[in-house]
N, C-alpha and C. Protein backbone atom coordinates (compact mmCIF):
# COMPACT_ATOMS: atom_id res chain seq x y z
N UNK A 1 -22.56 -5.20 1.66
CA UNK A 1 -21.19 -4.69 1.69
C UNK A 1 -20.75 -4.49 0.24
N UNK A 2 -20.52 -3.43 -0.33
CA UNK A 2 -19.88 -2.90 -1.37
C UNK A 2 -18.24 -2.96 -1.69
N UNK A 3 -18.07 -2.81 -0.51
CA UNK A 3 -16.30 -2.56 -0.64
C UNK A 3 -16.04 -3.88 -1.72
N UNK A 4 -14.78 -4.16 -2.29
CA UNK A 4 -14.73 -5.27 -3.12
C UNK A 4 -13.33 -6.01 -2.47
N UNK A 5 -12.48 -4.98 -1.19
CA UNK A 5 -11.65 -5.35 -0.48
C UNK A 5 -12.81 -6.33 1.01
N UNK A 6 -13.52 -5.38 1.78
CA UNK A 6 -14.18 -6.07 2.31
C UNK A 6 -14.62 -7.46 1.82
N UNK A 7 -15.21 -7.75 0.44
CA UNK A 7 -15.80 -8.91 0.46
C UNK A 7 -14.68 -9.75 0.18
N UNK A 8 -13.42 -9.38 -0.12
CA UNK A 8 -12.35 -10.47 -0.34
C UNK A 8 -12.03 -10.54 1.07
N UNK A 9 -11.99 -10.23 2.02
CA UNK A 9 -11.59 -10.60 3.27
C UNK A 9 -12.69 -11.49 3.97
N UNK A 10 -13.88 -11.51 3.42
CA UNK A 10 -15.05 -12.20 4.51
C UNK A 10 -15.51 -13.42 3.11
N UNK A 11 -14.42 -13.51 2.46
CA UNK A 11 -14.52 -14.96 1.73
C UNK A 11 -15.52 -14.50 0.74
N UNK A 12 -16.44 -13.54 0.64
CA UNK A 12 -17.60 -13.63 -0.33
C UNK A 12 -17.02 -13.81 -1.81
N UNK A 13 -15.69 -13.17 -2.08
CA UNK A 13 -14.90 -12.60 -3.80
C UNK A 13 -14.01 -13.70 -3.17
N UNK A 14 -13.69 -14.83 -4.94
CA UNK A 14 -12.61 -15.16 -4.83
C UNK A 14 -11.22 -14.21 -5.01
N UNK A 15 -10.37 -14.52 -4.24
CA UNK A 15 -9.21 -13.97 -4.60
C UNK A 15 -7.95 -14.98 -4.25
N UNK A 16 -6.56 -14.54 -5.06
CA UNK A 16 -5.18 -15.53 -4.79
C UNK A 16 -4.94 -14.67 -3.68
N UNK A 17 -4.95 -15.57 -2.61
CA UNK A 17 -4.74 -15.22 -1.14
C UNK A 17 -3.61 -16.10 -0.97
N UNK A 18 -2.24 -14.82 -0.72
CA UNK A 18 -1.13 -15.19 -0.56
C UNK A 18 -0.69 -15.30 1.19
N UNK A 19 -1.70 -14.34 2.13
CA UNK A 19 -0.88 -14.94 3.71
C UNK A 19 -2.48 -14.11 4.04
N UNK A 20 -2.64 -15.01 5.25
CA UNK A 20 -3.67 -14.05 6.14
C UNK A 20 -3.08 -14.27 7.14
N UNK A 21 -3.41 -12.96 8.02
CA UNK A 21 -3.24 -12.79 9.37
C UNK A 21 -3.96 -12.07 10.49
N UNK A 22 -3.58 -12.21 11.66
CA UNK A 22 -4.42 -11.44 12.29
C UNK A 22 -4.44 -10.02 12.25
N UNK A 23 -5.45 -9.42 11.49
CA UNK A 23 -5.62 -7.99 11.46
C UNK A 23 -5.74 -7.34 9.66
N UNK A 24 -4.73 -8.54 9.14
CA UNK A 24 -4.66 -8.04 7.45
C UNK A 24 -4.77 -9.45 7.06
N UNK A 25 -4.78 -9.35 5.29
CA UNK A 25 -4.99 -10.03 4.33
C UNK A 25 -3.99 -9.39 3.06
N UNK A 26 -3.60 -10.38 2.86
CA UNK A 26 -2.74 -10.24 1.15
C UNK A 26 -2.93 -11.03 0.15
N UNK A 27 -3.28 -10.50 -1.12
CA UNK A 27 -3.49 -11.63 -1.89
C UNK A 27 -3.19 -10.77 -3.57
N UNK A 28 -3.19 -11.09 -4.59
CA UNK A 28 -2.46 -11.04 -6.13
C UNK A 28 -3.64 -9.91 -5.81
N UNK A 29 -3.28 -9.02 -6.87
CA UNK A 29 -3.45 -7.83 -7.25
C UNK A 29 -4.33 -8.37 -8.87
N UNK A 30 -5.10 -7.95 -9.42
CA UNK A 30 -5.88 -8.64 -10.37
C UNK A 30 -5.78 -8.11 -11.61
N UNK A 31 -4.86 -6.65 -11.47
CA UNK A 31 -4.56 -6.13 -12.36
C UNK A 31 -3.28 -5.89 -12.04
N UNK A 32 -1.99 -6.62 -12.00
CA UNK A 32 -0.57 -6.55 -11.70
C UNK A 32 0.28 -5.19 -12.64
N UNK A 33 0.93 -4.75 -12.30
CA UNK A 33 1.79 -4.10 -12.37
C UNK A 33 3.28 -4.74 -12.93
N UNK A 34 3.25 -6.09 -12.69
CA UNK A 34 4.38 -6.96 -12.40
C UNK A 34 3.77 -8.05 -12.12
N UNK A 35 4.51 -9.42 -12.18
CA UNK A 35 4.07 -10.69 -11.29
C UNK A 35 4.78 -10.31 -10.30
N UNK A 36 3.76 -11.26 -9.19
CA UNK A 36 3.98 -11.38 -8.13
C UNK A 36 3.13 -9.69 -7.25
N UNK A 37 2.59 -9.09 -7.82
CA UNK A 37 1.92 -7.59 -7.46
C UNK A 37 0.49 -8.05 -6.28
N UNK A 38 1.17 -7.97 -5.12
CA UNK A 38 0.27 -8.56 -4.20
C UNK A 38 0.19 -6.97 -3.45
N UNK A 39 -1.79 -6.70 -2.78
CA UNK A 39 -2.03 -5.99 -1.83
C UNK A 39 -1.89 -6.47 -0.79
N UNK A 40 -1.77 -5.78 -0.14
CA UNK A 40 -1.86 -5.83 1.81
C UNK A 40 -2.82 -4.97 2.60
N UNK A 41 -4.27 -6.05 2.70
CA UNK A 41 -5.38 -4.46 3.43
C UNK A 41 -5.49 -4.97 4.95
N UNK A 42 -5.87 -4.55 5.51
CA UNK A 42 -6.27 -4.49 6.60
C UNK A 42 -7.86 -5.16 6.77
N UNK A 43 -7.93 -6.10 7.70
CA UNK A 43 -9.44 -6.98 7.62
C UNK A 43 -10.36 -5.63 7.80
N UNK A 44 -10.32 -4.44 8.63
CA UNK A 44 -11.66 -3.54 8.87
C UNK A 44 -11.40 -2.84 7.69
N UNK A 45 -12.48 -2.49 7.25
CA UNK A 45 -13.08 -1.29 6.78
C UNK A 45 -12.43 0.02 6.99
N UNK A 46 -11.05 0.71 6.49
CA UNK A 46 -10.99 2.06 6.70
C UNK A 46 -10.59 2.85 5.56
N UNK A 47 -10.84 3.87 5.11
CA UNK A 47 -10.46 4.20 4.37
C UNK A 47 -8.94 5.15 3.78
N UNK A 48 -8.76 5.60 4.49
CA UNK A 48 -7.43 5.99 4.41
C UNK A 48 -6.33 5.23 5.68
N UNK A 49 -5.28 5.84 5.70
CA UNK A 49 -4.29 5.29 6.58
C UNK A 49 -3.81 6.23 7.82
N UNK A 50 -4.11 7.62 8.04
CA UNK A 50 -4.65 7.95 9.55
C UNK A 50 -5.33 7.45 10.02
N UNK A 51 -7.00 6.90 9.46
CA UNK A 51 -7.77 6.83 10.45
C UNK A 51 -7.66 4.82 10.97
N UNK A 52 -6.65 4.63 10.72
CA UNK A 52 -6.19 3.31 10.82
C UNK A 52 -5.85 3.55 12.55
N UNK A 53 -6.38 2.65 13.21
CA UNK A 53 -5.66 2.78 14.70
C UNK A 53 -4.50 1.98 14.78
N UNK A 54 -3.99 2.08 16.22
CA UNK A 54 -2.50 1.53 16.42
C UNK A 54 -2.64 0.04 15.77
N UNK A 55 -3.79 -0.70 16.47
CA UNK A 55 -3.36 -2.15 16.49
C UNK A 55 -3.56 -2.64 14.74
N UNK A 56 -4.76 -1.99 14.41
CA UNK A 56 -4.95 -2.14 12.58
C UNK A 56 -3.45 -1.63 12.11
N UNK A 57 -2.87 -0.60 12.48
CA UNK A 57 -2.14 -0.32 11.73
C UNK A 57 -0.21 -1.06 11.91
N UNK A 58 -0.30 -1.38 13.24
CA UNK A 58 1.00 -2.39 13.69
C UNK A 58 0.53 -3.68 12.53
N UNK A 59 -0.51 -4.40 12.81
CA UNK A 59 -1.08 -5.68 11.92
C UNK A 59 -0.62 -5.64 10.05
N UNK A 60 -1.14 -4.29 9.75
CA UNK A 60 -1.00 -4.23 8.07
C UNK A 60 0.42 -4.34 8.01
N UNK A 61 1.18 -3.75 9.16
CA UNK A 61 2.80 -3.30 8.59
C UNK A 61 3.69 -4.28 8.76
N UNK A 62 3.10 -5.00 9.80
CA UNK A 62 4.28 -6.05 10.06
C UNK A 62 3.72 -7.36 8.99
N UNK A 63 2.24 -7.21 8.16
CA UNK A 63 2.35 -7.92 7.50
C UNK A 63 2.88 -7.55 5.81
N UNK A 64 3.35 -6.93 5.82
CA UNK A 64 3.86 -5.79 5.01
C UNK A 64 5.33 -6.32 4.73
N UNK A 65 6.05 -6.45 5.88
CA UNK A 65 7.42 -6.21 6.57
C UNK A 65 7.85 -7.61 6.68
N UNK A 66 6.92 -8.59 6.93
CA UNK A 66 7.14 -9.99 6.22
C UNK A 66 6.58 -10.56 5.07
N UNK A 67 6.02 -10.07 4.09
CA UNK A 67 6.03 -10.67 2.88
C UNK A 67 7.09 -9.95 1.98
N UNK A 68 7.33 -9.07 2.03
CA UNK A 68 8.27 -8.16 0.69
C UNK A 68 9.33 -8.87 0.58
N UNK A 69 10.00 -9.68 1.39
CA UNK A 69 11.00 -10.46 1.38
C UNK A 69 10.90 -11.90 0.48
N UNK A 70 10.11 -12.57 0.79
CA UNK A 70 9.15 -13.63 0.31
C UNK A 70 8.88 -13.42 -1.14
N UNK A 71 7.61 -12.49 -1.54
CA UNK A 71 7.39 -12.23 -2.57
C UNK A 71 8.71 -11.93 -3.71
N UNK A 72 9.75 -11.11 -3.05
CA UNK A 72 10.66 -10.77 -4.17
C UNK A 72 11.24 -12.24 -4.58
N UNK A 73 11.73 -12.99 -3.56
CA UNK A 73 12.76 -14.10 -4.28
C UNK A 73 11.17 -15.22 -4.53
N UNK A 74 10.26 -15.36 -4.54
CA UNK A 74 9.25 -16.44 -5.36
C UNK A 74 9.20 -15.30 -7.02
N UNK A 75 9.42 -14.47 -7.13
CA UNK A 75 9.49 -14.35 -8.31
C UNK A 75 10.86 -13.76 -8.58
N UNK A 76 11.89 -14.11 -8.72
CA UNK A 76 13.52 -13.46 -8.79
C UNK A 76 13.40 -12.22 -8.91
N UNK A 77 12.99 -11.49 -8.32
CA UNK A 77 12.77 -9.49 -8.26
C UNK A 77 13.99 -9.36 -7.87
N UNK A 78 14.84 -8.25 -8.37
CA UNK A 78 15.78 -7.38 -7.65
C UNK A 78 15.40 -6.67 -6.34
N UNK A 79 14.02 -6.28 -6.55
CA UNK A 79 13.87 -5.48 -4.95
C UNK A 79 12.62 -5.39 -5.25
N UNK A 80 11.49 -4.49 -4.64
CA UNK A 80 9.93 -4.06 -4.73
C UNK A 80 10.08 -2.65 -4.05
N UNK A 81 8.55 -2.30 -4.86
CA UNK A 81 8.58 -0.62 -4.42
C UNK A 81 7.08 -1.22 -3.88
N UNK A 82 6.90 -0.18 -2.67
CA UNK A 82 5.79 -0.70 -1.92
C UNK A 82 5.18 0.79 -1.69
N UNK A 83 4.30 0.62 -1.97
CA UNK A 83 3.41 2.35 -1.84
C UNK A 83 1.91 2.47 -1.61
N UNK A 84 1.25 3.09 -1.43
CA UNK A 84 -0.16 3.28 -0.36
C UNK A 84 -0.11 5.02 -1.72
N UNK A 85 -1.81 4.33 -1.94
CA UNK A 85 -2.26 5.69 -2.82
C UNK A 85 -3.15 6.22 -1.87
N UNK A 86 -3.33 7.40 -0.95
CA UNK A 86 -3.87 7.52 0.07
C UNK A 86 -5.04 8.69 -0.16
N UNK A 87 -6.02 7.89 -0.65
CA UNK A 87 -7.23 9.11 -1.21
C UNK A 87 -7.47 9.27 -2.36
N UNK A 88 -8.43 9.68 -3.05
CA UNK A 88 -9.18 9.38 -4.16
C UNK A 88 -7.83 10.28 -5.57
N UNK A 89 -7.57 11.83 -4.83
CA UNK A 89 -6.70 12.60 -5.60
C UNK A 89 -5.43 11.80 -5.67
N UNK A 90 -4.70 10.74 -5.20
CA UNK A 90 -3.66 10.24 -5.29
C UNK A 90 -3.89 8.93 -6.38
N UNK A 91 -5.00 8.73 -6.37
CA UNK A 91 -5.20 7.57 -7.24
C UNK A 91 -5.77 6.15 -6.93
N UNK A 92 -5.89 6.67 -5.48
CA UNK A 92 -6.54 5.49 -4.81
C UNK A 92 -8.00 4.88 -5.62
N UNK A 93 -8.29 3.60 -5.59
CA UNK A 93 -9.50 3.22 -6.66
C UNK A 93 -10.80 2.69 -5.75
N UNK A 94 -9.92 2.09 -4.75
CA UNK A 94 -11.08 1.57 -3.58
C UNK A 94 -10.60 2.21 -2.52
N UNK A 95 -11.58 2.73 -1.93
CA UNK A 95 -11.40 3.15 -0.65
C UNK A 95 -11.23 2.43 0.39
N UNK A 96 -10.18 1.56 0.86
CA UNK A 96 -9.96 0.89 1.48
C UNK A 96 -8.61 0.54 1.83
N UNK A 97 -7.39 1.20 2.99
CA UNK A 97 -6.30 1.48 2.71
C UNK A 97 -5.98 0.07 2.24
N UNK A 98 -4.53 0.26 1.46
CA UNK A 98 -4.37 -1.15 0.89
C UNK A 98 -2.98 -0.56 0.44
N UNK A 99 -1.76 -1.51 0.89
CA UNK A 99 -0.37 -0.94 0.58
C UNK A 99 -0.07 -2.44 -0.88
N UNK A 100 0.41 -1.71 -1.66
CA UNK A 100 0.91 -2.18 -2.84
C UNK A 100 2.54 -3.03 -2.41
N UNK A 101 2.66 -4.26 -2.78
CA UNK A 101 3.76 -4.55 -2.61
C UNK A 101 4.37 -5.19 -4.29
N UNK A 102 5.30 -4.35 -5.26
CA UNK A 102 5.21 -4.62 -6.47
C UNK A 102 6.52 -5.10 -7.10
N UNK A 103 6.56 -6.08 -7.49
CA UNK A 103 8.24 -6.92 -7.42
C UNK A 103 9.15 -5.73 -8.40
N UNK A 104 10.23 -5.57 -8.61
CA UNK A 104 11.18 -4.85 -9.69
C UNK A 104 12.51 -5.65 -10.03
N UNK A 105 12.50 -5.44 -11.36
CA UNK A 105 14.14 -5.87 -12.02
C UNK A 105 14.73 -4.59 -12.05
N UNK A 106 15.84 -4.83 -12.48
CA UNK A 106 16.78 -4.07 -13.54
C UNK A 106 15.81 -4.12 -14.86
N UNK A 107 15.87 -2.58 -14.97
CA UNK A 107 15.64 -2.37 -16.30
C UNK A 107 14.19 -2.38 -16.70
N UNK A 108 13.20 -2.39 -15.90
CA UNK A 108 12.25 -3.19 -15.99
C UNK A 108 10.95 -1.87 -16.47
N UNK A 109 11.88 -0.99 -16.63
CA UNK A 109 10.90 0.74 -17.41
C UNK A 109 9.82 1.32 -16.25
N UNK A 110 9.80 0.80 -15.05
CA UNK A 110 9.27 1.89 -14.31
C UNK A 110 10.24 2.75 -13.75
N UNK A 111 9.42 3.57 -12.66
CA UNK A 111 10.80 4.44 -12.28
C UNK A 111 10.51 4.61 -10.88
N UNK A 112 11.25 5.05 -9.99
CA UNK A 112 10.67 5.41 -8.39
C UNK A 112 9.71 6.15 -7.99
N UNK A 113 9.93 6.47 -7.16
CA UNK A 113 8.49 7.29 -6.49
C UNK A 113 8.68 8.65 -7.01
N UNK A 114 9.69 9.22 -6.95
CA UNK A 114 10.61 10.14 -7.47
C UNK A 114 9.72 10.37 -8.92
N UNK A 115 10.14 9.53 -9.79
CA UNK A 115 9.60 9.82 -11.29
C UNK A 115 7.89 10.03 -11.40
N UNK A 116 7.32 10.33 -10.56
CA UNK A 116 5.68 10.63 -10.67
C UNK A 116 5.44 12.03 -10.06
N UNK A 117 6.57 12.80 -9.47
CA UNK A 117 6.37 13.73 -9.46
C UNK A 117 7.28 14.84 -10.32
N UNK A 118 7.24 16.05 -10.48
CA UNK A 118 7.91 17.34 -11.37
C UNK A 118 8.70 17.41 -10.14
N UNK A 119 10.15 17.77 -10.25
CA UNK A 119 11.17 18.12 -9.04
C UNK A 119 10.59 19.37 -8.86
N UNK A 120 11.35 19.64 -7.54
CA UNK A 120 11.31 21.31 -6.98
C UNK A 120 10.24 21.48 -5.71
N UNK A 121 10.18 21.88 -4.89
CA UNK A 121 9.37 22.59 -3.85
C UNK A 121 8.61 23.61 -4.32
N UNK A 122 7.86 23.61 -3.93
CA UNK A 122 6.50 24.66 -4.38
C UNK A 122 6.42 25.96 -3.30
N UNK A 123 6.96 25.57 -1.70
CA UNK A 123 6.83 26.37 -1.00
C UNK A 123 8.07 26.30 -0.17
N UNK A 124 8.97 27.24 0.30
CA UNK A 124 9.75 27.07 1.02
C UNK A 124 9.64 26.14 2.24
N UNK A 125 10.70 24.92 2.00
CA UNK A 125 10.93 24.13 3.00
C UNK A 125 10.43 24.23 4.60
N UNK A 126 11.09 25.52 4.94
CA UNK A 126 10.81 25.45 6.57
C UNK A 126 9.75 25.88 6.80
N UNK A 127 8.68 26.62 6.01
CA UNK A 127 7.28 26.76 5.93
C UNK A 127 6.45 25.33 6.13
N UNK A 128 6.67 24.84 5.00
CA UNK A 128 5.98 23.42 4.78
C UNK A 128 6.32 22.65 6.25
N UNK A 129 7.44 22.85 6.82
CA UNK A 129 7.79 21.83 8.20
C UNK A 129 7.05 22.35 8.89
N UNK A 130 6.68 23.73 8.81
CA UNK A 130 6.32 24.89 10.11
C UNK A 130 5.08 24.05 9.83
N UNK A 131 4.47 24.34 9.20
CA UNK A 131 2.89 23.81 8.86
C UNK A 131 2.50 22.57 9.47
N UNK A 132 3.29 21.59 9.16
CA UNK A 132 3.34 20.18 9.39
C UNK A 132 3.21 19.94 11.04
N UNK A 133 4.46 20.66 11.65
CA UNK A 133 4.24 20.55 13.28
C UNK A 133 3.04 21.42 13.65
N UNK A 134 2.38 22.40 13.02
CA UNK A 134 1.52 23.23 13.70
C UNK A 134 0.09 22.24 13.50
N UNK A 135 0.09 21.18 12.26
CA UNK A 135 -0.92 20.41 12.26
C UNK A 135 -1.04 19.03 13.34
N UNK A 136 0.46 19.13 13.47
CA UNK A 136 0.57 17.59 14.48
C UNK A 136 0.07 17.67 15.98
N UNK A 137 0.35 19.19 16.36
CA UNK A 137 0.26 19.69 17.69
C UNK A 137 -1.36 19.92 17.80
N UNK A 138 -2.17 20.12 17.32
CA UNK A 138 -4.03 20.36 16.56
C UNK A 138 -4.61 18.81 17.24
């Protein structure tokens, strides 16, 4: 097994394992962003976050949906930005979905999700929707 998420879930890699549960695993991020910069993967093997099924994907979120709370006040965070790099072009490093949960202050020089992209639409709005339902209905 290669993955380096896989082997932190089957005990082989130490890691700071902050909650396990049934279906996911969370534990410190090894290159933080922030203290307190904990992932959230999913115990299988998938690589992006479509091909995540219902029950993998109910498991990651609700463990998701109870730590962000937790994590912010063990380190006094104002809030956390929580984000999923979904594929190699987004920045993803391991292929292995894995949602970022990353504490924030005031002031603290990052910026939102907002600040990583150039404003503006590239293609008219109701195109891009048109597209979107014509892929959902496929």
């Amino acid at each position: 097994m290669s993955c380096i998420f896989c082997r932190i879930v089957s005990g082989e890699v130490p890691a700071e394992i902050v909650a396990r549960e049934p279906g996911a695993i969370a534990f410190l991020d090894v290159s933080p962003l922030a203290d307190g910069h904990v992932l959230v993967v999913p115990e299988a093997h998938v690589a992006r976050v479509e091909d995540l099924d219902a029950g993998a994907a109910a498991s990651l979120f609700r463990t998701v949906t109870r730590l962000a709370g937790p994590i912010r006040t063990a380190v006094d965070a104002a809030g956390t930005t929580i984000g999923i790099n979904n594929g190699e072009a987004t920045g993803q490093t391991v292929p292995h979905v894995h949602v970022h949960i990353v504490p924030r202050w005031e002031g603290d020089g990052a910026s939102s999700v907002h600040g990583i992209f150039r404003a503006g639409p590239r293609r008219p709005v109701a195109a891009v929707a048109a597209a979107i339902r014509g892929a959902i209905e496929r």
